[in-house]
PDB file of N, CA and C in Angstrom:
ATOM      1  N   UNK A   1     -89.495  -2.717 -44.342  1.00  0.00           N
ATOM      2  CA  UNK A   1     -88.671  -3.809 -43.873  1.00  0.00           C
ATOM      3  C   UNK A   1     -87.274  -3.330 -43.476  1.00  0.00           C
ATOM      4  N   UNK A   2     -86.822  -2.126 -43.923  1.00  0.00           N
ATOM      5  CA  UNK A   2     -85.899  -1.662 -43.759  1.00  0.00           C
ATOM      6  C   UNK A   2     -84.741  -1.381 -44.562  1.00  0.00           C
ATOM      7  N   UNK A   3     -84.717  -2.378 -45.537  1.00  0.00           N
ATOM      8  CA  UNK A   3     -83.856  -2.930 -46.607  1.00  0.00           C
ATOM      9  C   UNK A   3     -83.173  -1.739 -47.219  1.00  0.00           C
ATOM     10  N   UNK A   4     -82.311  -1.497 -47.483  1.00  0.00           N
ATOM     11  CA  UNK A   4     -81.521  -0.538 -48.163  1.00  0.00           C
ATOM     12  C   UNK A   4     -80.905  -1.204 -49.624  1.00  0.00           C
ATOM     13  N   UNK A   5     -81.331  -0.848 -50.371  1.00  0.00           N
ATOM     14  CA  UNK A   5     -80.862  -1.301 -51.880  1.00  0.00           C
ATOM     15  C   UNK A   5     -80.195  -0.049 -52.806  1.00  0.00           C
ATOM     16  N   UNK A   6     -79.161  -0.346 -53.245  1.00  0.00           N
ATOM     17  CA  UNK A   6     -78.397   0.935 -53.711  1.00  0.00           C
ATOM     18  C   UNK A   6     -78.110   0.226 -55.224  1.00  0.00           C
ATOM     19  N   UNK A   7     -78.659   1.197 -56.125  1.00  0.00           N
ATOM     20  CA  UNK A   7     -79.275   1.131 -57.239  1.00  0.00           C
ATOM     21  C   UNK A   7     -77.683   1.754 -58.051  1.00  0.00           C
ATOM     22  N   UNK A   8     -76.716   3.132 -57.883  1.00  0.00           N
ATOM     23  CA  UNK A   8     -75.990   3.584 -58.859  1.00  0.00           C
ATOM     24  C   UNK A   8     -75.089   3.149 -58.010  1.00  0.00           C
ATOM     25  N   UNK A   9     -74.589   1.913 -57.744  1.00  0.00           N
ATOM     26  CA  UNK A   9     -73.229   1.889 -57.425  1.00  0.00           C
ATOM     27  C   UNK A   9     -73.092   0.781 -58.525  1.00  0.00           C
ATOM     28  N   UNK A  10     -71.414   0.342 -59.065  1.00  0.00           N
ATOM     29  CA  UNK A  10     -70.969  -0.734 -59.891  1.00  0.00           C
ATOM     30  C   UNK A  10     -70.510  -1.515 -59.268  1.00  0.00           C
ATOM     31  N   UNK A  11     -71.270  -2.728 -59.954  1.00  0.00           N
ATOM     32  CA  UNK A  11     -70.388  -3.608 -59.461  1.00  0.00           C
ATOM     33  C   UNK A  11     -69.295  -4.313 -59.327  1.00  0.00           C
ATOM     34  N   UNK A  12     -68.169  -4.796 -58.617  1.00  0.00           N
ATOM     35  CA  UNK A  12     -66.932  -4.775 -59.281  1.00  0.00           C
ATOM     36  C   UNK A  12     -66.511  -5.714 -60.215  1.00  0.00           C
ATOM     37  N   UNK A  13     -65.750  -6.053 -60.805  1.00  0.00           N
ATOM     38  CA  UNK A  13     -65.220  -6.612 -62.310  1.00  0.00           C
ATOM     39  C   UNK A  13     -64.655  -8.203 -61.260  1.00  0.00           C
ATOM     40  N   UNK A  14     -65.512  -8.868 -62.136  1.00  0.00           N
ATOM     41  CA  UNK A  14     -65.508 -10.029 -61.429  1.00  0.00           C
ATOM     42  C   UNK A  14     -64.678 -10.983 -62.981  1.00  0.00           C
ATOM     43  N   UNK A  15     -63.765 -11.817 -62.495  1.00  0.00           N
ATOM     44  CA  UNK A  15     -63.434 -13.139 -64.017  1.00  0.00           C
ATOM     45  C   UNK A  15     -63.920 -13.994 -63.918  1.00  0.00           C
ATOM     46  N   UNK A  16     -64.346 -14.555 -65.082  1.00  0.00           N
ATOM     47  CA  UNK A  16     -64.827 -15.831 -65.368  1.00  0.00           C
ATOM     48  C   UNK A  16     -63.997 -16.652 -64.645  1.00  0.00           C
ATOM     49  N   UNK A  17     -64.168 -17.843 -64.547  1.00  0.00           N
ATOM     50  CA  UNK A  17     -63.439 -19.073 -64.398  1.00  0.00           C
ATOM     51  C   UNK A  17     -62.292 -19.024 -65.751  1.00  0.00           C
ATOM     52  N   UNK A  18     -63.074 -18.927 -66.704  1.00  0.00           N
ATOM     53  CA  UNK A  18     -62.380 -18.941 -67.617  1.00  0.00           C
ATOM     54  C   UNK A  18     -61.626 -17.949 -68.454  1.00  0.00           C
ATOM     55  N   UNK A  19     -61.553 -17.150 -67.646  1.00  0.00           N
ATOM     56  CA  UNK A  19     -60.256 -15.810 -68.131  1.00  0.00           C
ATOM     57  C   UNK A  19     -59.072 -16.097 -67.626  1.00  0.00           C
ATOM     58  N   UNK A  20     -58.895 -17.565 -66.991  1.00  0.00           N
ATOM     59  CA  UNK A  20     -57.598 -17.967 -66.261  1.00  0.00           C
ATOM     60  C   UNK A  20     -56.446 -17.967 -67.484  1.00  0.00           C
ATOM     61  N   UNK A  21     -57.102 -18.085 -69.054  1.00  0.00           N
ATOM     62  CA  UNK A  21     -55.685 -17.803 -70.177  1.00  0.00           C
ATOM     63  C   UNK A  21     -55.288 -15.886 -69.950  1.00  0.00           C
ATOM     64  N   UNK A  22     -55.905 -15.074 -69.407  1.00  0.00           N
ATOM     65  CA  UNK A  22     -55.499 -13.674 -69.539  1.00  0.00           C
ATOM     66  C   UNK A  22     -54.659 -13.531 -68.114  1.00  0.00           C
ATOM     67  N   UNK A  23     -54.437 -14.499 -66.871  1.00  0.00           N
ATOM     68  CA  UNK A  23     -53.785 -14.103 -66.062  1.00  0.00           C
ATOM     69  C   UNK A  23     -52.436 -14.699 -66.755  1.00  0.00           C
ATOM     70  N   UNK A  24     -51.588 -13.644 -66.376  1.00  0.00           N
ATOM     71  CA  UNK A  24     -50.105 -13.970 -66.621  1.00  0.00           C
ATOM     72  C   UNK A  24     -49.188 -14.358 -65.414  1.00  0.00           C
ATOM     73  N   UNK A  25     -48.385 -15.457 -65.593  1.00  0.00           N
ATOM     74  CA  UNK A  25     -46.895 -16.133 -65.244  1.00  0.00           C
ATOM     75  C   UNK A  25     -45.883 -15.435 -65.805  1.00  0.00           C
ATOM     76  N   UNK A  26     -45.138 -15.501 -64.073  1.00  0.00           N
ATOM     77  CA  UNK A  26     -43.816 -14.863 -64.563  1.00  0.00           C
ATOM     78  C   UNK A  26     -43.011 -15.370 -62.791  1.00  0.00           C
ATOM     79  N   UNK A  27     -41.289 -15.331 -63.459  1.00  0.00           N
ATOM     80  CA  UNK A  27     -40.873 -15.121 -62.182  1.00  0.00           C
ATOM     81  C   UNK A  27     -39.956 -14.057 -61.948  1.00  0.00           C
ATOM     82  N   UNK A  28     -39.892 -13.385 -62.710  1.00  0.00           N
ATOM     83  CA  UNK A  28     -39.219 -11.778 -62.843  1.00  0.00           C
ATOM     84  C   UNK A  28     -39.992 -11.082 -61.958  1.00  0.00           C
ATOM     85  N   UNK A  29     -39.442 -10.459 -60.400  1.00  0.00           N
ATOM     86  CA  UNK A  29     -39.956  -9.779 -59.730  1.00  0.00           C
ATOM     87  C   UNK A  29     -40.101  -8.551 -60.201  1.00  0.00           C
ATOM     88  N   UNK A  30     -39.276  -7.910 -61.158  1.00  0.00           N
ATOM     89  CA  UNK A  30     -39.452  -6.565 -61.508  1.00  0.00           C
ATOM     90  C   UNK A  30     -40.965  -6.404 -62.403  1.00  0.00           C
ATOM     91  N   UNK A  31     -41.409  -7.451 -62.683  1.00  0.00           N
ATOM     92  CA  UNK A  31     -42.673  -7.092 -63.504  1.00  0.00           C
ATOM     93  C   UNK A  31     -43.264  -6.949 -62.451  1.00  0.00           C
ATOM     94  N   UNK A  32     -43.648  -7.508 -61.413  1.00  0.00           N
ATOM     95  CA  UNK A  32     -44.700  -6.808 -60.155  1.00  0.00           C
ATOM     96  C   UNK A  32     -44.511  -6.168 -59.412  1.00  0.00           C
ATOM     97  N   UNK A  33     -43.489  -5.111 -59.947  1.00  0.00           N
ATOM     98  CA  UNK A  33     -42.750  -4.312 -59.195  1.00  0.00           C
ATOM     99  C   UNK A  33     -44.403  -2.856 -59.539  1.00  0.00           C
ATOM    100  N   UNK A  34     -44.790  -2.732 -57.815  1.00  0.00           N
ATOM    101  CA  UNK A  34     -45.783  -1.413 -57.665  1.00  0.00           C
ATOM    102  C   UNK A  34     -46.979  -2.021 -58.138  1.00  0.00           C
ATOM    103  N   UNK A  35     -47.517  -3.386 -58.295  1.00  0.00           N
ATOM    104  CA  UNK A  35     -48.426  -3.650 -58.206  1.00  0.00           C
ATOM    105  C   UNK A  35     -49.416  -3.956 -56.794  1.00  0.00           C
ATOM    106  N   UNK A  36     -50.806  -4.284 -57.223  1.00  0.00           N
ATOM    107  CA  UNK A  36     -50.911  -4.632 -55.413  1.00  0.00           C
ATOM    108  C   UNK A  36     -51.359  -6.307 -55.447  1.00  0.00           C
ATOM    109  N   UNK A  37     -50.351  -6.641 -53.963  1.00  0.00           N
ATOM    110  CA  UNK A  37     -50.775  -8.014 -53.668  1.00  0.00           C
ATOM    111  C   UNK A  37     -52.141  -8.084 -53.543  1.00  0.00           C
ATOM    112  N   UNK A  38     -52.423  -9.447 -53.786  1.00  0.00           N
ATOM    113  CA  UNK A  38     -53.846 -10.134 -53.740  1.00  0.00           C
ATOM    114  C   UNK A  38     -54.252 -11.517 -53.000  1.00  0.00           C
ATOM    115  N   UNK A  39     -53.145 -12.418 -52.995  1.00  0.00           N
ATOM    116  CA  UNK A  39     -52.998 -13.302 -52.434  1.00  0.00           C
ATOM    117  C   UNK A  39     -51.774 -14.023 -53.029  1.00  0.00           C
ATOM    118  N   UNK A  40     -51.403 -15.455 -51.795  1.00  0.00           N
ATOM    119  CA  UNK A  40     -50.966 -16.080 -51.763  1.00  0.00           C
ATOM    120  C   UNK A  40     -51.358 -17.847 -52.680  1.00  0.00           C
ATOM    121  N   UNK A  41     -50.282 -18.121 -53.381  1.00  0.00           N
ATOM    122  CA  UNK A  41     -51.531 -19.190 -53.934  1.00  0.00           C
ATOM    123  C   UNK A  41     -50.773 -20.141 -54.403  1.00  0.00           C
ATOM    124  N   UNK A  42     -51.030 -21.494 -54.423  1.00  0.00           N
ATOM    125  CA  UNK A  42     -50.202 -23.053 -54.517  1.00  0.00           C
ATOM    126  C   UNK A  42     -50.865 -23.677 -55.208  1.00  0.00           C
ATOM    127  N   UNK A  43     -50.198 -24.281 -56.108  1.00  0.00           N
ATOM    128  CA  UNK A  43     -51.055 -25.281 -56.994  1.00  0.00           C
ATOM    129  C   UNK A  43     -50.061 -26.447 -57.314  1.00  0.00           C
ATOM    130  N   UNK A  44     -50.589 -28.003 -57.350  1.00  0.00           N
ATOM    131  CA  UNK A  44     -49.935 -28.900 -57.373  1.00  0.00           C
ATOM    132  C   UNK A  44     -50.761 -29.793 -58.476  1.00  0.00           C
ATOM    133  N   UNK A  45     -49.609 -30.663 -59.303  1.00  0.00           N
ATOM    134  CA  UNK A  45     -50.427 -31.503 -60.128  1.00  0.00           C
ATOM    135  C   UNK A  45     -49.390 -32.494 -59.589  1.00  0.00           C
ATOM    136  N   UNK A  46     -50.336 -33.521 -59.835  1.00  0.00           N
ATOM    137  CA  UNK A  46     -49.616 -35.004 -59.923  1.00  0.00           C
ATOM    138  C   UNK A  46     -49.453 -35.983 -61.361  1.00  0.00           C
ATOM    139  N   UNK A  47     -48.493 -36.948 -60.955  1.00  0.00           N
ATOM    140  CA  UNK A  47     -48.582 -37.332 -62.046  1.00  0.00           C
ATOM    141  C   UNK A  47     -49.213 -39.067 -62.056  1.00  0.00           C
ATOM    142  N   UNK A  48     -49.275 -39.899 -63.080  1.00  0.00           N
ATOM    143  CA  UNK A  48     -50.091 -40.943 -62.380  1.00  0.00           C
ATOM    144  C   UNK A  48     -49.172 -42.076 -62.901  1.00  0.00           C
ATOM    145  N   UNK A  49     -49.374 -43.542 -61.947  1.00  0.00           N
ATOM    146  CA  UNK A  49     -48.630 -44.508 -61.615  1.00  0.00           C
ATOM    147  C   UNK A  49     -48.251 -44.852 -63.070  1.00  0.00           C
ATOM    148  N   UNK A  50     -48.735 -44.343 -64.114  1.00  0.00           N
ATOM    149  CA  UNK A  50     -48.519 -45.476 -65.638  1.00  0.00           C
ATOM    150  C   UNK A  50     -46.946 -44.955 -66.087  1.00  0.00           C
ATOM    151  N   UNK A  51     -46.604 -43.795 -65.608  1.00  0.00           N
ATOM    152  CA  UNK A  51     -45.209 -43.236 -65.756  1.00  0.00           C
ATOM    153  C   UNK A  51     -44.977 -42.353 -67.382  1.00  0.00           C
ATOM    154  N   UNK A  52     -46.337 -41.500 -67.503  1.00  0.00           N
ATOM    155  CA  UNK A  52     -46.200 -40.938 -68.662  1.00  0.00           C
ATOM    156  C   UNK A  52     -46.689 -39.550 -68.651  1.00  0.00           C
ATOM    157  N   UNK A  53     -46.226 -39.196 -67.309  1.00  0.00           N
ATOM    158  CA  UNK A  53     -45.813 -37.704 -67.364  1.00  0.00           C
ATOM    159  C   UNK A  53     -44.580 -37.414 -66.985  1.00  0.00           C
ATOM    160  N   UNK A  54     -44.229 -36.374 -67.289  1.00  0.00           N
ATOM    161  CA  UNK A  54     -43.205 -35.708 -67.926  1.00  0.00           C
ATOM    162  C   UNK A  54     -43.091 -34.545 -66.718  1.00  0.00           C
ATOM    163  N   UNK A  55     -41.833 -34.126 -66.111  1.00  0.00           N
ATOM    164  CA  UNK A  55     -42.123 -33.223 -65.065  1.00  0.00           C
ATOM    165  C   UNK A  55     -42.372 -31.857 -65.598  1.00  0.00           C
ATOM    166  N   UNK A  56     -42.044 -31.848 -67.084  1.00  0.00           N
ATOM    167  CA  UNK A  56     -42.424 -30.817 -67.852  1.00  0.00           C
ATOM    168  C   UNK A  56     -44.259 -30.552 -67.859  1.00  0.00           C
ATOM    169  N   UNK A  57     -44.312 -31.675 -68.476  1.00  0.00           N
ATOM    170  CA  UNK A  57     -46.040 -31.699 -68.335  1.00  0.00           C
ATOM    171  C   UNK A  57     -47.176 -31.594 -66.986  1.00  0.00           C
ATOM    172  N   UNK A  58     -46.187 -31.936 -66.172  1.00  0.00           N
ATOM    173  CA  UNK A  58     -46.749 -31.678 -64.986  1.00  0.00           C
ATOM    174  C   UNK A  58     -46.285 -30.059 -64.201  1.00  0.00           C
ATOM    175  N   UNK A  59     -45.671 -29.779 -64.819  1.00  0.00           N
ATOM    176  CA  UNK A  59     -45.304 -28.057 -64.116  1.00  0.00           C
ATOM    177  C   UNK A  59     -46.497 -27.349 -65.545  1.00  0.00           C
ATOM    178  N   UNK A  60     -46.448 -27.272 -66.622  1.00  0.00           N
ATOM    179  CA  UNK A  60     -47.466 -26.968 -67.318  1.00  0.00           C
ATOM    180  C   UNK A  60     -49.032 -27.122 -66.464  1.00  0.00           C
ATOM    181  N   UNK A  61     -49.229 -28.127 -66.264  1.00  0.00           N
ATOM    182  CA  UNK A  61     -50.617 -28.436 -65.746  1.00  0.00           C
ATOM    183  C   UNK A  61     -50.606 -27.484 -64.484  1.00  0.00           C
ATOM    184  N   UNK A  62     -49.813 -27.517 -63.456  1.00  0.00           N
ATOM    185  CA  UNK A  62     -50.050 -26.872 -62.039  1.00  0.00           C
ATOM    186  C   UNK A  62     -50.008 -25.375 -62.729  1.00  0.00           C
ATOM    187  N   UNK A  63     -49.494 -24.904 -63.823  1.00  0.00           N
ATOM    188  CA  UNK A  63     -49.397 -23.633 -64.320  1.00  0.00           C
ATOM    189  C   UNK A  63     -50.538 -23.306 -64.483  1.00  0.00           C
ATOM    190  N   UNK A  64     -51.012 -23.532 -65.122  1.00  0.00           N
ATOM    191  CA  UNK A  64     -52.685 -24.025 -65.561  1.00  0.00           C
ATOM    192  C   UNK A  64     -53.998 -23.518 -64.168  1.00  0.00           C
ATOM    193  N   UNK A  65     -53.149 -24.487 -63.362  1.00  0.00           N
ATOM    194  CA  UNK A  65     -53.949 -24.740 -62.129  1.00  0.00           C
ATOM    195  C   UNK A  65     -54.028 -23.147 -61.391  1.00  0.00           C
ATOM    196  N   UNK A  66     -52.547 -22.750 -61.400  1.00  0.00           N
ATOM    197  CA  UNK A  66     -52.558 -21.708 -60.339  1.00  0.00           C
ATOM    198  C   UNK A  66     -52.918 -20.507 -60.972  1.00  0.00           C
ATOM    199  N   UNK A  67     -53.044 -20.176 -62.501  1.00  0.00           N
ATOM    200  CA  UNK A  67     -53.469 -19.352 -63.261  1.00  0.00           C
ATOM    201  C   UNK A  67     -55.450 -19.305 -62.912  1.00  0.00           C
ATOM    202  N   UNK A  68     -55.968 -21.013 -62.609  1.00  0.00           N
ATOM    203  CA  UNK A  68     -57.030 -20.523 -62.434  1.00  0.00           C
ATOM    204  C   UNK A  68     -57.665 -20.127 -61.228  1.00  0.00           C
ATOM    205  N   UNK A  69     -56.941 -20.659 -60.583  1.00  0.00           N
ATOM    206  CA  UNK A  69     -56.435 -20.124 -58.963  1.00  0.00           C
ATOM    207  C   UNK A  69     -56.456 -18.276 -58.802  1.00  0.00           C
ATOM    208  N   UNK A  70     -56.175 -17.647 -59.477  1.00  0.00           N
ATOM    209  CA  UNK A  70     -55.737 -16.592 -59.399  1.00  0.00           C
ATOM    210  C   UNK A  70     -56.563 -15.617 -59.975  1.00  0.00           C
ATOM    211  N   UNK A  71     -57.408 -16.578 -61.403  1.00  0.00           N
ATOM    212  CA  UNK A  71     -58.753 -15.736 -62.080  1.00  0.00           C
ATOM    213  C   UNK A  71     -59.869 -15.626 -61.290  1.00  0.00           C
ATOM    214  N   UNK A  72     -60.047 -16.386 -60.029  1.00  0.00           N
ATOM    215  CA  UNK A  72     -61.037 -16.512 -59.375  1.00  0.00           C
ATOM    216  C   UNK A  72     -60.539 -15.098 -58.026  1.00  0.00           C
ATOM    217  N   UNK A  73     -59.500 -15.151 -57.627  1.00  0.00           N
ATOM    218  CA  UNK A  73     -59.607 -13.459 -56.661  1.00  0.00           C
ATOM    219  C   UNK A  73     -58.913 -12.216 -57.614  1.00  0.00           C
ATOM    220  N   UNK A  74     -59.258 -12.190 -58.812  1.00  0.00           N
ATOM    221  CA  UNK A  74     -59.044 -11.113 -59.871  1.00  0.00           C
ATOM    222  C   UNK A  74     -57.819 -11.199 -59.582  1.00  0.00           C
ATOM    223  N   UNK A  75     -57.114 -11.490 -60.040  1.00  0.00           N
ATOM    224  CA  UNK A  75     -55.574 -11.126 -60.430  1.00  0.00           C
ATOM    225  C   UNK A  75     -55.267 -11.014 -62.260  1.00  0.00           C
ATOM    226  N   UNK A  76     -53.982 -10.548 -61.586  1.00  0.00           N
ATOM    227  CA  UNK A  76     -53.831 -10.003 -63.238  1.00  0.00           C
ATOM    228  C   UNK A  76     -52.560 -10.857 -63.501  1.00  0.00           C
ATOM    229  N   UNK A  77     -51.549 -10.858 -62.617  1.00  0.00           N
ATOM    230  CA  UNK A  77     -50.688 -11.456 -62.955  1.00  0.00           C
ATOM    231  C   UNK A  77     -49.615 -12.601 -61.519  1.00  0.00           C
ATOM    232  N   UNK A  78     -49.323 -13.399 -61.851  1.00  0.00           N
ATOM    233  CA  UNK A  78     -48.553 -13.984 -60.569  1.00  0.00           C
ATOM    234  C   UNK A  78     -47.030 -14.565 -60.940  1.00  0.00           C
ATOM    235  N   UNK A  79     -46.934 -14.205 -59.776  1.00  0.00           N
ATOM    236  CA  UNK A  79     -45.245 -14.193 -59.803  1.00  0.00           C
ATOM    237  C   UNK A  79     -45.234 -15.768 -59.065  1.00  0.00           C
ATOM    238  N   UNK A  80     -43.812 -16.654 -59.571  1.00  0.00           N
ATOM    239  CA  UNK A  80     -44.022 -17.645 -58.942  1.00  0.00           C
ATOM    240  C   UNK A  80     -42.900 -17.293 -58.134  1.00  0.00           C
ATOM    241  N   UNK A  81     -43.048 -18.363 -56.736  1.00  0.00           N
ATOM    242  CA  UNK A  81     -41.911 -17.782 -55.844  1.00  0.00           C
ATOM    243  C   UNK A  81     -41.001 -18.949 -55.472  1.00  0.00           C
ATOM    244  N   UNK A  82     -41.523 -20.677 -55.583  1.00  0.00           N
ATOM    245  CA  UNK A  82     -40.650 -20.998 -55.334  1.00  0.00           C
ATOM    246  C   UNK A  82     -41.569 -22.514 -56.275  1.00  0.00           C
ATOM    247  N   UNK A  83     -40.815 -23.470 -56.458  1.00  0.00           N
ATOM    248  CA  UNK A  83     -40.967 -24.693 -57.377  1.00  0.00           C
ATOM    249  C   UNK A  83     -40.732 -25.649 -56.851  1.00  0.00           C
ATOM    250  N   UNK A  84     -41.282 -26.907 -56.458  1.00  0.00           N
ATOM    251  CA  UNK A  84     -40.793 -28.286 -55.759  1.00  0.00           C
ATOM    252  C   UNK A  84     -41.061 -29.300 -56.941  1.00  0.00           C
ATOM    253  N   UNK A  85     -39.995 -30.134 -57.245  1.00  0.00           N
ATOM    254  CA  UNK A  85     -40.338 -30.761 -58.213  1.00  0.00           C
ATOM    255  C   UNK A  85     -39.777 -32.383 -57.599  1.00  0.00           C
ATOM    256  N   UNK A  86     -40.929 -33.492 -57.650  1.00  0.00           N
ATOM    257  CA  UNK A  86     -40.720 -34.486 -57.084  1.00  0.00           C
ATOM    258  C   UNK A  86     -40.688 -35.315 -57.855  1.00  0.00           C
ATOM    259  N   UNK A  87     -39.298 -36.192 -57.971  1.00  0.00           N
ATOM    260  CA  UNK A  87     -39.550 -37.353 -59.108  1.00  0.00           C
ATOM    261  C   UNK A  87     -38.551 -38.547 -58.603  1.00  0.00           C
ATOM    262  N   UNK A  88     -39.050 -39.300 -57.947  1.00  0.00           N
ATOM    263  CA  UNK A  88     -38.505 -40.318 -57.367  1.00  0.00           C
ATOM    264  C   UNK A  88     -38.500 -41.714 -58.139  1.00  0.00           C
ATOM    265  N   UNK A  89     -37.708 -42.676 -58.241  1.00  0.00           N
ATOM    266  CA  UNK A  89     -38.102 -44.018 -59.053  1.00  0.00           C
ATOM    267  C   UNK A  89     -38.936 -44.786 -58.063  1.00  0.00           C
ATOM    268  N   UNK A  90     -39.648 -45.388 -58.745  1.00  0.00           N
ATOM    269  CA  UNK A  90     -40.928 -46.058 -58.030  1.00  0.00           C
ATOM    270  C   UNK A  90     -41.801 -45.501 -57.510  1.00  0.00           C
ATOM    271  N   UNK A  91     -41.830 -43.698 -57.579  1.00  0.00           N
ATOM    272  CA  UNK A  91     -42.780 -43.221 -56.631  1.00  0.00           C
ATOM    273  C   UNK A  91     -43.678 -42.415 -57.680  1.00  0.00           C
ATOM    274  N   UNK A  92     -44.751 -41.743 -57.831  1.00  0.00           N
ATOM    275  CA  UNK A  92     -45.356 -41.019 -58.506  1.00  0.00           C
ATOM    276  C   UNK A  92     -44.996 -39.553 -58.638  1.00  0.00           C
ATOM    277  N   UNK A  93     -44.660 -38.911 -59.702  1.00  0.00           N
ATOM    278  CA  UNK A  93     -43.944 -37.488 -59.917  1.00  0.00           C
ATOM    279  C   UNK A  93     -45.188 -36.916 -59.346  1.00  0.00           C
ATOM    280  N   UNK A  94     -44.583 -35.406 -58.880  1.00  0.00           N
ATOM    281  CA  UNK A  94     -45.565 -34.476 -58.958  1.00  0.00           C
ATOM    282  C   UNK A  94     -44.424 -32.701 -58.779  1.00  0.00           C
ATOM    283  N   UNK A  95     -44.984 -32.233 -59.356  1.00  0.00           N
ATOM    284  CA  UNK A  95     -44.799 -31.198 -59.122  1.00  0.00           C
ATOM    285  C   UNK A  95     -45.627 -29.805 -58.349  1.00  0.00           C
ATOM    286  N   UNK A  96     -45.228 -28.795 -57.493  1.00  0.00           N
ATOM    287  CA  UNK A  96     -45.945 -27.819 -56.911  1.00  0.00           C
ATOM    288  C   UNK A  96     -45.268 -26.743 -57.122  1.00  0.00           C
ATOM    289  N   UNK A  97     -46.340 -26.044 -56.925  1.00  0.00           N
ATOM    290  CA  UNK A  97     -45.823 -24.495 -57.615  1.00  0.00           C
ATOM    291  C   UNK A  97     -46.305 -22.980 -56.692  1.00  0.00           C
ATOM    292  N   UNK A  98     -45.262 -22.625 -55.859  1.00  0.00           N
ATOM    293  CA  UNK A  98     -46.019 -21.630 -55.177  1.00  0.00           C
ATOM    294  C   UNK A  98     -46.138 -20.281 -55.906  1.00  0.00           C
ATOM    295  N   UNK A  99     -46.867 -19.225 -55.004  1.00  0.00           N
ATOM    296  CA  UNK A  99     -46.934 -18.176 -55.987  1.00  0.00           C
ATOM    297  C   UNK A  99     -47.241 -17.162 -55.063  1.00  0.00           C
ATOM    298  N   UNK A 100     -47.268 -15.793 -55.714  1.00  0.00           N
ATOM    299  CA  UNK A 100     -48.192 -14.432 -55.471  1.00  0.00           C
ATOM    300  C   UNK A 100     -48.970 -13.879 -56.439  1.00  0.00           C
ATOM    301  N   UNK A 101     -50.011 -13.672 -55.880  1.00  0.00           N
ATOM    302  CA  UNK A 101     -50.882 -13.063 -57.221  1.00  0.00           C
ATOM    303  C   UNK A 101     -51.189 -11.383 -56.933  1.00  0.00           C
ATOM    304  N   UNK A 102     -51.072 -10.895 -57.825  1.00  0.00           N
ATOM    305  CA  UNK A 102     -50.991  -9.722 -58.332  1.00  0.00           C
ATOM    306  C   UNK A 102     -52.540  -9.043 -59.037  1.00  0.00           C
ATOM    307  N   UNK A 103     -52.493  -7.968 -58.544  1.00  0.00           N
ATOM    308  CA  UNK A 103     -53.460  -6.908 -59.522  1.00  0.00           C
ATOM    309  C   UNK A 103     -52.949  -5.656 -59.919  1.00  0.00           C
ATOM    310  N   UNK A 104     -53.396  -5.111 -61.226  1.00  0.00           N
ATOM    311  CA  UNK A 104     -53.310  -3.941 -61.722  1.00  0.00           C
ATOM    312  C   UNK A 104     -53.493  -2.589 -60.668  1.00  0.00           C
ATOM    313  N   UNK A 105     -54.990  -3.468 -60.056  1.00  0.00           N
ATOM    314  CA  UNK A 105     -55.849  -1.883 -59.379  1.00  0.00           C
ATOM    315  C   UNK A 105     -56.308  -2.471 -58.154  1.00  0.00           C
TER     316      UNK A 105
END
């Protein structure tokens, strides 16, 4: 059939979904200083009309978010690069969180 199947090669180191607690946050550029980029990556949480989040709790959550954001194209660590934090009266908070994600190798 033709098929070529290659038996001794490894395969590469793939993360769970859920190794998103081993990627690390930071916004100290010197920690990703000589690492290699991996991507670009945004994560936004909202908050909801009952008025019982907290813009704290909502930058936690998008933290969350972009950490798992980041376990999924192997990263090791992401730098955040810039923060929008929306909290208007009468309007629904939300916060967004941009980033770079980082690898070791």
């Amino acid at each position: 059939t033709g098929k070529v199947e290659v038996l001794n090669e490894t395969p590469p180191d793939m993360h769970e979904v859920g190794d998103y607690r081993k990627v690390k946050v930071t916004d100290d550029p010197a920690e990703v200083e000589g690492l290699i980029e991996v991507a670009k990556l945004e994560a936004k949480s909202e908050g909801s009309d009952r008025g019982y989040s907290t813009p704290k709790s909502l930058e936690r959550s998008a933290t969350i978010v972009l950490r798992r954001k980041a376990a999924l194209v192997n990263a090791n660590i992401v730098l955040i690069t810039d923060k929008n934090v929306y909290v208007a009266f009468e309007e629904i908070p939300s916060v967004t969180l941009y980033g770079t994600a980082y690898s070791y190798r």
